[in-house]
PDBML (XML) file of the C-alpha atoms, coordinates in Angstrom:
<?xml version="1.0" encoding="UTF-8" ?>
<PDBx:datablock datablockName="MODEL"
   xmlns:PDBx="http://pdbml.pdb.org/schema/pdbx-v50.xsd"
   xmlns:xsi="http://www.w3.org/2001/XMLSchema-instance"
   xsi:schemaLocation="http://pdbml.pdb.org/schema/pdbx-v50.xsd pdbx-v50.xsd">
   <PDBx:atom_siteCategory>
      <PDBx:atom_site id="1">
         <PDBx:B_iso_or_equiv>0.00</PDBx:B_iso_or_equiv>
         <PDBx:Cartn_x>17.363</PDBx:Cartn_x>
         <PDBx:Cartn_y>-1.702</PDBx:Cartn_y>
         <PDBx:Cartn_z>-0.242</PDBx:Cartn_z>
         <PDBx:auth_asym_id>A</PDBx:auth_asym_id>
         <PDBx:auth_atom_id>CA</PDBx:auth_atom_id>
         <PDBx:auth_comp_id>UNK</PDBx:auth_comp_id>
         <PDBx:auth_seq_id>1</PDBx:auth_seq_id>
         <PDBx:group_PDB>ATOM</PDBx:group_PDB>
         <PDBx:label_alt_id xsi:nil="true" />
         <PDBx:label_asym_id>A</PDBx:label_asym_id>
         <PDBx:label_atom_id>CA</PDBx:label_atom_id>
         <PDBx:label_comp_id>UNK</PDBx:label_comp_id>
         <PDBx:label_entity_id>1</PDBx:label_entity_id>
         <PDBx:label_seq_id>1</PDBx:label_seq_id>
         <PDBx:occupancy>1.00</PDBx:occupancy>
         <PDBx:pdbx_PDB_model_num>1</PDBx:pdbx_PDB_model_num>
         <PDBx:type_symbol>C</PDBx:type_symbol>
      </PDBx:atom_site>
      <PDBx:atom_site id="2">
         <PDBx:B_iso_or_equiv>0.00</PDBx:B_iso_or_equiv>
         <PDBx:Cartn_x>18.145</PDBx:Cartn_x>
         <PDBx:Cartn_y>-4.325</PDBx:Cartn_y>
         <PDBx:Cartn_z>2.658</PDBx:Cartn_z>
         <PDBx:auth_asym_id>A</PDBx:auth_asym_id>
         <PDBx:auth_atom_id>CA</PDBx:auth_atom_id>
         <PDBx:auth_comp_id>UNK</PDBx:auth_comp_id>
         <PDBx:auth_seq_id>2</PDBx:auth_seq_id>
         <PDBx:group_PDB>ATOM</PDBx:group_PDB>
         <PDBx:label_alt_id xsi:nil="true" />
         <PDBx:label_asym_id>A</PDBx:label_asym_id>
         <PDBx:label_atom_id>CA</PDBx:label_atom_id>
         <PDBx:label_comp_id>UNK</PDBx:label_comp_id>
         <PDBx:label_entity_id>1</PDBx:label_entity_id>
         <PDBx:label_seq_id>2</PDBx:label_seq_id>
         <PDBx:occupancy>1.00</PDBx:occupancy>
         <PDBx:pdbx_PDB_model_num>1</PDBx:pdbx_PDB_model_num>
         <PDBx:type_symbol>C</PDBx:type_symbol>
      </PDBx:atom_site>
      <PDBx:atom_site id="3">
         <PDBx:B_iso_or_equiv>0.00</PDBx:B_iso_or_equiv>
         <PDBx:Cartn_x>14.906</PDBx:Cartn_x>
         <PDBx:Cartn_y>-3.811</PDBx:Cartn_y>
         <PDBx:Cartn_z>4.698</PDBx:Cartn_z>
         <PDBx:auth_asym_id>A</PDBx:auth_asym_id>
         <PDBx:auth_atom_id>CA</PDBx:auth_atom_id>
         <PDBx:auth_comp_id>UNK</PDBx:auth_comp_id>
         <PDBx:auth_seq_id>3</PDBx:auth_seq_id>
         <PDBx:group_PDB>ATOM</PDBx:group_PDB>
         <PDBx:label_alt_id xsi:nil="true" />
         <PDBx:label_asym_id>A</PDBx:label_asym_id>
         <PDBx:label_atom_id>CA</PDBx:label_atom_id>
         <PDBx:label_comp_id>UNK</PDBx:label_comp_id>
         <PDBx:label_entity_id>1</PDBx:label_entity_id>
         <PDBx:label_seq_id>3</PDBx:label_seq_id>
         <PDBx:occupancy>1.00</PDBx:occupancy>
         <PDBx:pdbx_PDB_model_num>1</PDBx:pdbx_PDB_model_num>
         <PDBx:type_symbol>C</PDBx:type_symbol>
      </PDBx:atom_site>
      <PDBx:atom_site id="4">
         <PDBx:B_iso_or_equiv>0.00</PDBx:B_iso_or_equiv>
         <PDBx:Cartn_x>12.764</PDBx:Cartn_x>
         <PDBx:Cartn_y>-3.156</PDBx:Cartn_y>
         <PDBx:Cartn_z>1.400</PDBx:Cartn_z>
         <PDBx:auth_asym_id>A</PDBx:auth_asym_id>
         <PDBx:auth_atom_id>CA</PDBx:auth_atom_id>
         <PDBx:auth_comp_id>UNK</PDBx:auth_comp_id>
         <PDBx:auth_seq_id>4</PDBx:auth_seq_id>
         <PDBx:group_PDB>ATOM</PDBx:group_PDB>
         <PDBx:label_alt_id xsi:nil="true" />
         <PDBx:label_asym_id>A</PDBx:label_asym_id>
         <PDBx:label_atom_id>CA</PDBx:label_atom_id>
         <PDBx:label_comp_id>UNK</PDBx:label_comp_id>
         <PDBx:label_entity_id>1</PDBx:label_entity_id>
         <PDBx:label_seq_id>4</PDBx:label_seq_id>
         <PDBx:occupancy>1.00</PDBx:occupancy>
         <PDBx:pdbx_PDB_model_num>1</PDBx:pdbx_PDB_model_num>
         <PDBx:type_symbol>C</PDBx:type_symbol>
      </PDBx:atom_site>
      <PDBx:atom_site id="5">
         <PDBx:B_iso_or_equiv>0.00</PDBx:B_iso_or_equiv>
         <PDBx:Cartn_x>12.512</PDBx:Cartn_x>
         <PDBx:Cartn_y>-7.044</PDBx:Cartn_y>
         <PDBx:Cartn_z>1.194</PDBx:Cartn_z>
         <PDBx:auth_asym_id>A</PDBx:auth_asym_id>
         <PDBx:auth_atom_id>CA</PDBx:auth_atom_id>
         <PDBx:auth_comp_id>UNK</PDBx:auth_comp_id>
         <PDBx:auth_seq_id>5</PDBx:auth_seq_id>
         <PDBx:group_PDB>ATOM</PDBx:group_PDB>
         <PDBx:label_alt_id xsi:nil="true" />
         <PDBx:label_asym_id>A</PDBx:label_asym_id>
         <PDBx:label_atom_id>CA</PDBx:label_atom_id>
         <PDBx:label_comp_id>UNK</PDBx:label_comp_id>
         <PDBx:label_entity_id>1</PDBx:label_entity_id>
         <PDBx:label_seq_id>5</PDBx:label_seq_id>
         <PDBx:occupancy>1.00</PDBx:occupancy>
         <PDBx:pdbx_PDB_model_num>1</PDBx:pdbx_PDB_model_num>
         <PDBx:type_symbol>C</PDBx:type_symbol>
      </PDBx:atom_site>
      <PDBx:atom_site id="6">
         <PDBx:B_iso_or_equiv>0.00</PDBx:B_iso_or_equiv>
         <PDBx:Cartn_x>9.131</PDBx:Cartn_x>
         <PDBx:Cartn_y>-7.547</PDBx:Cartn_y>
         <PDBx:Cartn_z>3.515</PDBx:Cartn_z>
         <PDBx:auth_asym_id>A</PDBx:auth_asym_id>
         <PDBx:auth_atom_id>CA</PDBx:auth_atom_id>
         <PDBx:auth_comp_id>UNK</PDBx:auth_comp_id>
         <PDBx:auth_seq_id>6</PDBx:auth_seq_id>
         <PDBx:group_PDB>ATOM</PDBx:group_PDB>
         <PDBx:label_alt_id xsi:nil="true" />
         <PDBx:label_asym_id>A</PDBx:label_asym_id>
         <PDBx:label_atom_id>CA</PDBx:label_atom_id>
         <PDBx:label_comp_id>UNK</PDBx:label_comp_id>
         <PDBx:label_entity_id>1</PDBx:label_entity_id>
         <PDBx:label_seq_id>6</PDBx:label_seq_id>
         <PDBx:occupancy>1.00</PDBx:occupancy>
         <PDBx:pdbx_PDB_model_num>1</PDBx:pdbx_PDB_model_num>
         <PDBx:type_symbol>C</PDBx:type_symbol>
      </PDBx:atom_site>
      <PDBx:atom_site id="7">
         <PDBx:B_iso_or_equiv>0.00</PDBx:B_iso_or_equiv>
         <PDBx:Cartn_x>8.958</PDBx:Cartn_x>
         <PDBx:Cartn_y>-11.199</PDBx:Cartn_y>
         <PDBx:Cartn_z>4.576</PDBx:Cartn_z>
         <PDBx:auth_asym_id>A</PDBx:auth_asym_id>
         <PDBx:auth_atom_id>CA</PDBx:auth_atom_id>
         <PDBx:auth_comp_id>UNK</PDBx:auth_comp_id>
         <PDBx:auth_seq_id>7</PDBx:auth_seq_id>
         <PDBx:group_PDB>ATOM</PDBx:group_PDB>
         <PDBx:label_alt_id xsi:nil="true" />
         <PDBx:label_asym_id>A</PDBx:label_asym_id>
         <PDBx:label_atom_id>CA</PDBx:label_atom_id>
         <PDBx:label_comp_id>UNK</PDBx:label_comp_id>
         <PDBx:label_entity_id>1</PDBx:label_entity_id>
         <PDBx:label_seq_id>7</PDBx:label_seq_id>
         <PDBx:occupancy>1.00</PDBx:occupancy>
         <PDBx:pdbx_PDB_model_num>1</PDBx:pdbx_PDB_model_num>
         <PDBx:type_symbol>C</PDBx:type_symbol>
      </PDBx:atom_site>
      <PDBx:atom_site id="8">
         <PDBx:B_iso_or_equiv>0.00</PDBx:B_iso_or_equiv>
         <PDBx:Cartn_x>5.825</PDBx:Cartn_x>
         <PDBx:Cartn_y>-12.687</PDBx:Cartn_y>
         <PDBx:Cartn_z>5.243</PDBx:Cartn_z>
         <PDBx:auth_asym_id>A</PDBx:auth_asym_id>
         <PDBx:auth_atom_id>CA</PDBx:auth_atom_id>
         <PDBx:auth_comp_id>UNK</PDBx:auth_comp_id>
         <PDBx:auth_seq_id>8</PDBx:auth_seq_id>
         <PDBx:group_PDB>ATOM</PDBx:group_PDB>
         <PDBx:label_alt_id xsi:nil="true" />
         <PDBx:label_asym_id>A</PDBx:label_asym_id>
         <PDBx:label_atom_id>CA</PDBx:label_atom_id>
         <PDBx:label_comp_id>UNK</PDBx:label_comp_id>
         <PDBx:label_entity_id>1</PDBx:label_entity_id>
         <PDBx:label_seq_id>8</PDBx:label_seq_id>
         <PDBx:occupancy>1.00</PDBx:occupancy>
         <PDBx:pdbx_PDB_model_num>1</PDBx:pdbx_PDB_model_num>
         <PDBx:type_symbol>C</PDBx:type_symbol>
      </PDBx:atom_site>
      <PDBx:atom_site id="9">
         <PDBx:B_iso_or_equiv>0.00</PDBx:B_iso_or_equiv>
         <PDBx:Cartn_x>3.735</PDBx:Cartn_x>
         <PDBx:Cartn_y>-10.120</PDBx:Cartn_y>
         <PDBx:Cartn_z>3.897</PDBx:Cartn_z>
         <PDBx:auth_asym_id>A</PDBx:auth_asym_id>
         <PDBx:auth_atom_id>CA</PDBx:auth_atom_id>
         <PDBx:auth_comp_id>UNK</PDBx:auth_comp_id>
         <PDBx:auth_seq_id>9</PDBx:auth_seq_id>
         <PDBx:group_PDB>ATOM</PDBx:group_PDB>
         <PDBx:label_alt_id xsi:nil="true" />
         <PDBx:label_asym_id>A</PDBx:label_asym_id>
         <PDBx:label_atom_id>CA</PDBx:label_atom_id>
         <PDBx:label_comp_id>UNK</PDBx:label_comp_id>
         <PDBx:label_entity_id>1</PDBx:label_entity_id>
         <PDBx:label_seq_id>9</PDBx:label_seq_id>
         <PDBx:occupancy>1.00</PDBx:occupancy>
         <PDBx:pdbx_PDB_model_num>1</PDBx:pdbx_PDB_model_num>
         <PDBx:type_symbol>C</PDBx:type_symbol>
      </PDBx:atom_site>
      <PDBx:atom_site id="10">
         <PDBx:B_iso_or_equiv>0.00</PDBx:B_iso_or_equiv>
         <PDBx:Cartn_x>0.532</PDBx:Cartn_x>
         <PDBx:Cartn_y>-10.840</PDBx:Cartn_y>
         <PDBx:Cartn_z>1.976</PDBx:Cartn_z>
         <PDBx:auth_asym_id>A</PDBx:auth_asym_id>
         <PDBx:auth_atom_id>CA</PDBx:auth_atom_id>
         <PDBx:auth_comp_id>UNK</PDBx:auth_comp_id>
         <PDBx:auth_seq_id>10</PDBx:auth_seq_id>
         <PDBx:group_PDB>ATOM</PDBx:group_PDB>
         <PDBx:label_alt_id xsi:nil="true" />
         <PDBx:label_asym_id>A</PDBx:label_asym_id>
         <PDBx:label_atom_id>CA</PDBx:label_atom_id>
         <PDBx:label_comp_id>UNK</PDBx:label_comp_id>
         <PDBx:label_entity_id>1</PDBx:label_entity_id>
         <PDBx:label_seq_id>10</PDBx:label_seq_id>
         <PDBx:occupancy>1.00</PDBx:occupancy>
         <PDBx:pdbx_PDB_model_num>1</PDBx:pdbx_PDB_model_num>
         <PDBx:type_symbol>C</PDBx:type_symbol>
      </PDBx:atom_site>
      <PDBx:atom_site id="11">
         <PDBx:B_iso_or_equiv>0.00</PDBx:B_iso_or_equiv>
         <PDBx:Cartn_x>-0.266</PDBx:Cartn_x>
         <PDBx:Cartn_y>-9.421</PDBx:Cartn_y>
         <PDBx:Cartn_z>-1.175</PDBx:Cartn_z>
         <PDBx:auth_asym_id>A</PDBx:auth_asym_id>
         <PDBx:auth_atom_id>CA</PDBx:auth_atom_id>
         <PDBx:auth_comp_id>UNK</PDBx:auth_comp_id>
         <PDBx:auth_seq_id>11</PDBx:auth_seq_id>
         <PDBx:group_PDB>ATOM</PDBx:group_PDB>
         <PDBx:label_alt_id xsi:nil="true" />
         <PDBx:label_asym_id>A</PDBx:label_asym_id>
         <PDBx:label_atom_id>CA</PDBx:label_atom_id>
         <PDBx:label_comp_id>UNK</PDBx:label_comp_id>
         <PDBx:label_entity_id>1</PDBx:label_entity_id>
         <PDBx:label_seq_id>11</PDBx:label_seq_id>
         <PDBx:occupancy>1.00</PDBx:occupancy>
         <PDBx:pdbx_PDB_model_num>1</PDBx:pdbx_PDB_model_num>
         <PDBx:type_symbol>C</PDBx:type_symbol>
      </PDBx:atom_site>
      <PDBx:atom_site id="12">
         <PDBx:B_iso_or_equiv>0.00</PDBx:B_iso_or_equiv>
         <PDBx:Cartn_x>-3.109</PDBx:Cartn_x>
         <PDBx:Cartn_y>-7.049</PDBx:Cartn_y>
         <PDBx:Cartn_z>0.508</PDBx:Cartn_z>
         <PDBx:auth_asym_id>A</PDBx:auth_asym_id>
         <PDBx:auth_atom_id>CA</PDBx:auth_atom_id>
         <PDBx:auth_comp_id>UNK</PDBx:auth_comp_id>
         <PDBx:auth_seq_id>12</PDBx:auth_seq_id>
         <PDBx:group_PDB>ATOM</PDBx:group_PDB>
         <PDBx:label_alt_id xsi:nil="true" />
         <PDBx:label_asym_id>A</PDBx:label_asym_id>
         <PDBx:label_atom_id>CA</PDBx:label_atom_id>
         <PDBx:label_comp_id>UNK</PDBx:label_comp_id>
         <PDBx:label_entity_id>1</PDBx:label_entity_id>
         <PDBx:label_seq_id>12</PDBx:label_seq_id>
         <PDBx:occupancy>1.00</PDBx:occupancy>
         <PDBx:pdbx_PDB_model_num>1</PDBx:pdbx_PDB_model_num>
         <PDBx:type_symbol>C</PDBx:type_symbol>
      </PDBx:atom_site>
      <PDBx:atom_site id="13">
         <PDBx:B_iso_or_equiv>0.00</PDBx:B_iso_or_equiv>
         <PDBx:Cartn_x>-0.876</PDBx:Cartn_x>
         <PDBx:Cartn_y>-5.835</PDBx:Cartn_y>
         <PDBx:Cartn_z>3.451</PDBx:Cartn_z>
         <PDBx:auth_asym_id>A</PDBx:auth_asym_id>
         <PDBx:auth_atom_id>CA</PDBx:auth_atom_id>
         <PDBx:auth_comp_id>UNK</PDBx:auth_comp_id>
         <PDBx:auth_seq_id>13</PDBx:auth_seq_id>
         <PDBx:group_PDB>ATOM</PDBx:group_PDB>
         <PDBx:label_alt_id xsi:nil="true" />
         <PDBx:label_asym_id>A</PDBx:label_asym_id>
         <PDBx:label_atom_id>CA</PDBx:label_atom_id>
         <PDBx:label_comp_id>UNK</PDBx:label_comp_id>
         <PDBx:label_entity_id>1</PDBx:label_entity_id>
         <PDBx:label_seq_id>13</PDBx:label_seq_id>
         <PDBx:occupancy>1.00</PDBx:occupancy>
         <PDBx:pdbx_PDB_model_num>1</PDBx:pdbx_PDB_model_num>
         <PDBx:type_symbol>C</PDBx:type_symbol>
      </PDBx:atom_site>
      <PDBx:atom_site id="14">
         <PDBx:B_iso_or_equiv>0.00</PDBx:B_iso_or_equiv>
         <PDBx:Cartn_x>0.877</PDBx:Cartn_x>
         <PDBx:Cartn_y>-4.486</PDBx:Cartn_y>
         <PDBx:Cartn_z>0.294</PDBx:Cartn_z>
         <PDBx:auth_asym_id>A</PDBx:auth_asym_id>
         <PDBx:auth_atom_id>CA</PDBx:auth_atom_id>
         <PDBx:auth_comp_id>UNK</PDBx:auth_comp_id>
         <PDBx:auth_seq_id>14</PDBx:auth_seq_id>
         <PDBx:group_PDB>ATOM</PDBx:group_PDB>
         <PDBx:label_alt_id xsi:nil="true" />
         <PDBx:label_asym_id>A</PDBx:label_asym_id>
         <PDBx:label_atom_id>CA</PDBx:label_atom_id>
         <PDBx:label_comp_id>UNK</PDBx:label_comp_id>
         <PDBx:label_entity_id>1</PDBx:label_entity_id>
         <PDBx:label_seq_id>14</PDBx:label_seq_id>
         <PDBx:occupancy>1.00</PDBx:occupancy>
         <PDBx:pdbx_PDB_model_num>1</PDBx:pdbx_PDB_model_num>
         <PDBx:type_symbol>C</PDBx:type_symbol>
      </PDBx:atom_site>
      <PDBx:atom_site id="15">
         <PDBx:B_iso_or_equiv>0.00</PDBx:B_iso_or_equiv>
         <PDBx:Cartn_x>-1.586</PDBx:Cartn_x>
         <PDBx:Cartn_y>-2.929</PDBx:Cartn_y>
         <PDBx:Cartn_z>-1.613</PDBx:Cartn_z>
         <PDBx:auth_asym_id>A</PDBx:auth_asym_id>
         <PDBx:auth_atom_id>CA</PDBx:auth_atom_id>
         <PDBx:auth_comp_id>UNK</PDBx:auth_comp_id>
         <PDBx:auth_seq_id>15</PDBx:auth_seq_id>
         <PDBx:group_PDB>ATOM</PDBx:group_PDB>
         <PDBx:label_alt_id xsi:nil="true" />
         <PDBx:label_asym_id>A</PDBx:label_asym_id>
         <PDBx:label_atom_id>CA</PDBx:label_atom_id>
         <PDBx:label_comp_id>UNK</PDBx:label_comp_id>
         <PDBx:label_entity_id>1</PDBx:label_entity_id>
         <PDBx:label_seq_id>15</PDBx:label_seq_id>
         <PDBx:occupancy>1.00</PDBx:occupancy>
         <PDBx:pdbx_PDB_model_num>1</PDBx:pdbx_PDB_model_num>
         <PDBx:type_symbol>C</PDBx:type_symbol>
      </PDBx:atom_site>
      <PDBx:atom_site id="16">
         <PDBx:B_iso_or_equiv>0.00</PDBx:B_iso_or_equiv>
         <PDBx:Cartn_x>-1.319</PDBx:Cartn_x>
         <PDBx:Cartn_y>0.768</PDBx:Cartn_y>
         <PDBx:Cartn_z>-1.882</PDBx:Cartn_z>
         <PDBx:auth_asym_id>A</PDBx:auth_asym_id>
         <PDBx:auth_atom_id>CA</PDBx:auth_atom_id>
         <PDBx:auth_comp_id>UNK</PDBx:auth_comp_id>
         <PDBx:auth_seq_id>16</PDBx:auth_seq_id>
         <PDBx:group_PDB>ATOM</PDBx:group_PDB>
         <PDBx:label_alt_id xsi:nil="true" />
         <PDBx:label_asym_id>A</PDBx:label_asym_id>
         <PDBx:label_atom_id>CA</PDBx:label_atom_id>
         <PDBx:label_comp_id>UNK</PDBx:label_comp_id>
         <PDBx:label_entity_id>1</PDBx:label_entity_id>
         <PDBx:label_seq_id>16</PDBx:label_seq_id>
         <PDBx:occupancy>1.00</PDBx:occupancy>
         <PDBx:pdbx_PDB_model_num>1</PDBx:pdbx_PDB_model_num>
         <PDBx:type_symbol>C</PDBx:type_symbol>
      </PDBx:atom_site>
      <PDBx:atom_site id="17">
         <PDBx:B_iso_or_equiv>0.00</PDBx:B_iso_or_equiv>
         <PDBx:Cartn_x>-4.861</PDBx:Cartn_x>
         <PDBx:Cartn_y>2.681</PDBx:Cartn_y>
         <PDBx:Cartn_z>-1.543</PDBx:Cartn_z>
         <PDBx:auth_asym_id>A</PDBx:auth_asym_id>
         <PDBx:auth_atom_id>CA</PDBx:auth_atom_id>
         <PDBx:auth_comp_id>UNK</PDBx:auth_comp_id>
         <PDBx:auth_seq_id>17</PDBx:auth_seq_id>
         <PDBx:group_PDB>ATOM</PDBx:group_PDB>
         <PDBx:label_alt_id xsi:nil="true" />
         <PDBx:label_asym_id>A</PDBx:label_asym_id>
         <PDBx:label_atom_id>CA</PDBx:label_atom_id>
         <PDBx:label_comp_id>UNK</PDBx:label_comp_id>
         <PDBx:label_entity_id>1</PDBx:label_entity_id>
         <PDBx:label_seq_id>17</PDBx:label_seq_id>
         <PDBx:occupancy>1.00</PDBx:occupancy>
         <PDBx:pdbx_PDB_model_num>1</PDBx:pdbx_PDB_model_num>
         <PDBx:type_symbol>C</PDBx:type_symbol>
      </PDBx:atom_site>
      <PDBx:atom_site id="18">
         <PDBx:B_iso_or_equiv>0.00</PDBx:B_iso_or_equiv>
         <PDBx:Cartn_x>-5.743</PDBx:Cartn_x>
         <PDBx:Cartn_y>5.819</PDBx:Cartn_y>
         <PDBx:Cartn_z>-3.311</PDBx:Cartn_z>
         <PDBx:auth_asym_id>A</PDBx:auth_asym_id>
         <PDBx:auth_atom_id>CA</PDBx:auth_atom_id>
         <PDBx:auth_comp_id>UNK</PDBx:auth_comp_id>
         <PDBx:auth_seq_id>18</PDBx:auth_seq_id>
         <PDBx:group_PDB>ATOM</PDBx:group_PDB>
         <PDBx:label_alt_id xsi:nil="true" />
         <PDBx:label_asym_id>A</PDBx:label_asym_id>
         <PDBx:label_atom_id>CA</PDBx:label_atom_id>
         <PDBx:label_comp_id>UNK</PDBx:label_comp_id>
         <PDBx:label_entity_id>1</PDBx:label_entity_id>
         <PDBx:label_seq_id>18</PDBx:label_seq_id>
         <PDBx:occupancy>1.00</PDBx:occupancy>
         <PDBx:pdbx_PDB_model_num>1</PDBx:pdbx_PDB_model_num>
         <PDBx:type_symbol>C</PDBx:type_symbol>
      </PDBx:atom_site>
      <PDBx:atom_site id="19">
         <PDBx:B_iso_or_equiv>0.00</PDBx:B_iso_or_equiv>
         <PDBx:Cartn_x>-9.006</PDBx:Cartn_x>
         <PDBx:Cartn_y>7.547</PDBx:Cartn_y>
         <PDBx:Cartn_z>-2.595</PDBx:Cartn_z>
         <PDBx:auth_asym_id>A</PDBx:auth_asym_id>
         <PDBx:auth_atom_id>CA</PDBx:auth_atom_id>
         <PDBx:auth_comp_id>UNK</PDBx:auth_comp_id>
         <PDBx:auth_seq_id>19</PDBx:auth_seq_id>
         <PDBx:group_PDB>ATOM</PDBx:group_PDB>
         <PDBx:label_alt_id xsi:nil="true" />
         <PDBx:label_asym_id>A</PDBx:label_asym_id>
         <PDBx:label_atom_id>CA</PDBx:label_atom_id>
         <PDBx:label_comp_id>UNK</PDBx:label_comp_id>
         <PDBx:label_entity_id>1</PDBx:label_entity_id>
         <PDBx:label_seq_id>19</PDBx:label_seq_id>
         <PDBx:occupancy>1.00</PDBx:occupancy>
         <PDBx:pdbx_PDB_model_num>1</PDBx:pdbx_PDB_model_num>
         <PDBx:type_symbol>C</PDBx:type_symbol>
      </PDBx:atom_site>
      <PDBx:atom_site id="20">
         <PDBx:B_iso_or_equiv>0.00</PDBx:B_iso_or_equiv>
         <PDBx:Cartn_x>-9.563</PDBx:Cartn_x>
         <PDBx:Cartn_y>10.520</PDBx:Cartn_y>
         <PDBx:Cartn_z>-5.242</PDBx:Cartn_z>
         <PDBx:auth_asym_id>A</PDBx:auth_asym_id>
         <PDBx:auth_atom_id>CA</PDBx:auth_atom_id>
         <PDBx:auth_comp_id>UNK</PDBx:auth_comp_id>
         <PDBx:auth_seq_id>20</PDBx:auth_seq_id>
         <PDBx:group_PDB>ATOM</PDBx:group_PDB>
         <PDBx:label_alt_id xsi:nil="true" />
         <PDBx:label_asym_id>A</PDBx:label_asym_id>
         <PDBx:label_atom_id>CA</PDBx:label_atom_id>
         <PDBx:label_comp_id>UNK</PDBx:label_comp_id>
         <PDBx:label_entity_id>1</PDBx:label_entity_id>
         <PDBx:label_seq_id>20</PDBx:label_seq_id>
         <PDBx:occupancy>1.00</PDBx:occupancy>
         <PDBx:pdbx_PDB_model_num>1</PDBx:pdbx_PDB_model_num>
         <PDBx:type_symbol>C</PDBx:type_symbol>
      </PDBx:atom_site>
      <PDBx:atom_site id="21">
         <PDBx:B_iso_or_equiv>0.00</PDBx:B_iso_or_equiv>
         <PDBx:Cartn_x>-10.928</PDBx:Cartn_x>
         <PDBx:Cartn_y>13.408</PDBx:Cartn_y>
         <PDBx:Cartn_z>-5.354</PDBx:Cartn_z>
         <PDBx:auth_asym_id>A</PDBx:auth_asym_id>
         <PDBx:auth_atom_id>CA</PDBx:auth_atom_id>
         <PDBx:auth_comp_id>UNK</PDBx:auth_comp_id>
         <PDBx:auth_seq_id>21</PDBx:auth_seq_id>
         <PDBx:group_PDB>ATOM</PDBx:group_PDB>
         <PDBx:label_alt_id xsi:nil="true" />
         <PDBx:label_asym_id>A</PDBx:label_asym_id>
         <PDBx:label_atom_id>CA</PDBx:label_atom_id>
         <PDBx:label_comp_id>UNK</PDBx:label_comp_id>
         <PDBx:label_entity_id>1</PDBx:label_entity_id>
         <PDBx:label_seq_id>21</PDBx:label_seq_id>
         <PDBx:occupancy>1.00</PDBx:occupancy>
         <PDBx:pdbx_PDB_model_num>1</PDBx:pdbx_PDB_model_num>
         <PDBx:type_symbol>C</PDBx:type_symbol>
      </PDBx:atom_site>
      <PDBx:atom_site id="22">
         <PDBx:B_iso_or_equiv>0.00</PDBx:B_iso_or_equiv>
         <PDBx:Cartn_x>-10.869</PDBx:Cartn_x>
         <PDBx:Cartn_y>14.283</PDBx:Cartn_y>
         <PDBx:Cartn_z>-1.699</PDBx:Cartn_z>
         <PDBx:auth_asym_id>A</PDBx:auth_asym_id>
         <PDBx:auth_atom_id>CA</PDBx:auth_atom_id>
         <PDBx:auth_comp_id>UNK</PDBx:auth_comp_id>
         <PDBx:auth_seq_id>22</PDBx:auth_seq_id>
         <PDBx:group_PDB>ATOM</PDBx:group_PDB>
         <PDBx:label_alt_id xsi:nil="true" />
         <PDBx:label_asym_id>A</PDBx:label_asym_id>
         <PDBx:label_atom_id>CA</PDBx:label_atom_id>
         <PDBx:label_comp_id>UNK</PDBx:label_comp_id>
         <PDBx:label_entity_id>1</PDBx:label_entity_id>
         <PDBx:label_seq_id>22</PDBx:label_seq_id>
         <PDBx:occupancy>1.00</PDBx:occupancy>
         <PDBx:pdbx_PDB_model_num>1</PDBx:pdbx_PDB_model_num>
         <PDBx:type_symbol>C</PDBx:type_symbol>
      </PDBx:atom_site>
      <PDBx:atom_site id="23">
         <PDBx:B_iso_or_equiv>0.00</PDBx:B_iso_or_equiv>
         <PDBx:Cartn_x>-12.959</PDBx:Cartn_x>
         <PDBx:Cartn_y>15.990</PDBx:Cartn_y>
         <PDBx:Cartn_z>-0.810</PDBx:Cartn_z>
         <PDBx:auth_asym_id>A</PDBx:auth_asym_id>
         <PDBx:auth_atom_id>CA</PDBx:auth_atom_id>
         <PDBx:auth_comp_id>UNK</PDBx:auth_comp_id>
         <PDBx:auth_seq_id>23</PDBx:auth_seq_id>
         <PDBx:group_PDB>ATOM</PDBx:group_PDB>
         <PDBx:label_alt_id xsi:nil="true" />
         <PDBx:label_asym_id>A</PDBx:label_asym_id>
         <PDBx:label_atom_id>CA</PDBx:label_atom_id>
         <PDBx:label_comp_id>UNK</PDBx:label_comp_id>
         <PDBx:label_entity_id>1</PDBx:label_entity_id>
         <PDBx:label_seq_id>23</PDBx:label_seq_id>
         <PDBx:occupancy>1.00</PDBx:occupancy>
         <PDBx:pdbx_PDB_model_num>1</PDBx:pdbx_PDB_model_num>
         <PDBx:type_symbol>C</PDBx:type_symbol>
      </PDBx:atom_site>
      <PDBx:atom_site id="24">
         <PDBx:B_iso_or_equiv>0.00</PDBx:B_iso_or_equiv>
         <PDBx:Cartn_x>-15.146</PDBx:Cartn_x>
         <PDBx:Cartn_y>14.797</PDBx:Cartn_y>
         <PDBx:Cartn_z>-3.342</PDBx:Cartn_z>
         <PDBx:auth_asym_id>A</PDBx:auth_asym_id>
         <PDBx:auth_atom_id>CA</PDBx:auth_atom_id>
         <PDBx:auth_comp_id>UNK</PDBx:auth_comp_id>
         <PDBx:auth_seq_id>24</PDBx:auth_seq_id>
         <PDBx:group_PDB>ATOM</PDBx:group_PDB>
         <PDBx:label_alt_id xsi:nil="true" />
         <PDBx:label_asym_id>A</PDBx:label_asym_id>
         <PDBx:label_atom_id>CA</PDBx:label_atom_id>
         <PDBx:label_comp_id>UNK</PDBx:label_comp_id>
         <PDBx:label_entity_id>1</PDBx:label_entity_id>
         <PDBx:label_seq_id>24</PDBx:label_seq_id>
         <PDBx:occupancy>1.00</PDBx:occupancy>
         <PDBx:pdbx_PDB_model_num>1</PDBx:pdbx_PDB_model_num>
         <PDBx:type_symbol>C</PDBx:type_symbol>
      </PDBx:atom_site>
      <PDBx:atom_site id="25">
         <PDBx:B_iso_or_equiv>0.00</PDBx:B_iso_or_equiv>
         <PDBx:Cartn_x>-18.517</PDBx:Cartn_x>
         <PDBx:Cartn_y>16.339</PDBx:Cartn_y>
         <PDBx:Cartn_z>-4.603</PDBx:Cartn_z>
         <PDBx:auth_asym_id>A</PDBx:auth_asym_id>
         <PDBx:auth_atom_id>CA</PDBx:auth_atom_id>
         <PDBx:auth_comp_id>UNK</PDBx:auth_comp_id>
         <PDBx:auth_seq_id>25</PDBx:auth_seq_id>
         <PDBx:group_PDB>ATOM</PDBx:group_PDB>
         <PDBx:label_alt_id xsi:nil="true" />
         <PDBx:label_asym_id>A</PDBx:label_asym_id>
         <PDBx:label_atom_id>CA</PDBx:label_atom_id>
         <PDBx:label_comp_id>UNK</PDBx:label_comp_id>
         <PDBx:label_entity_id>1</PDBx:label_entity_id>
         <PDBx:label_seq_id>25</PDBx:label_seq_id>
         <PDBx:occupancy>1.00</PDBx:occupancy>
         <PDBx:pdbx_PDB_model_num>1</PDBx:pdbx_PDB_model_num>
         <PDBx:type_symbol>C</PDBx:type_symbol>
      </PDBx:atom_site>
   </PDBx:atom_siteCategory>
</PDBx:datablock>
């Protein structure tokens, strides 16, 4: 889509971040 395209972003302000399992033992 249109505003999908993000200008100017780096390639960490695009990295997605999983943390797993949480809570974790």
């Amino acid at each position: 889509n249109e505003n999908q395209i993000v200008n100017g972003m780096s390639d960490f302000d695009l990295l997605n971040i999983n943390v797993y399992p949480n809570p974790a033992n």
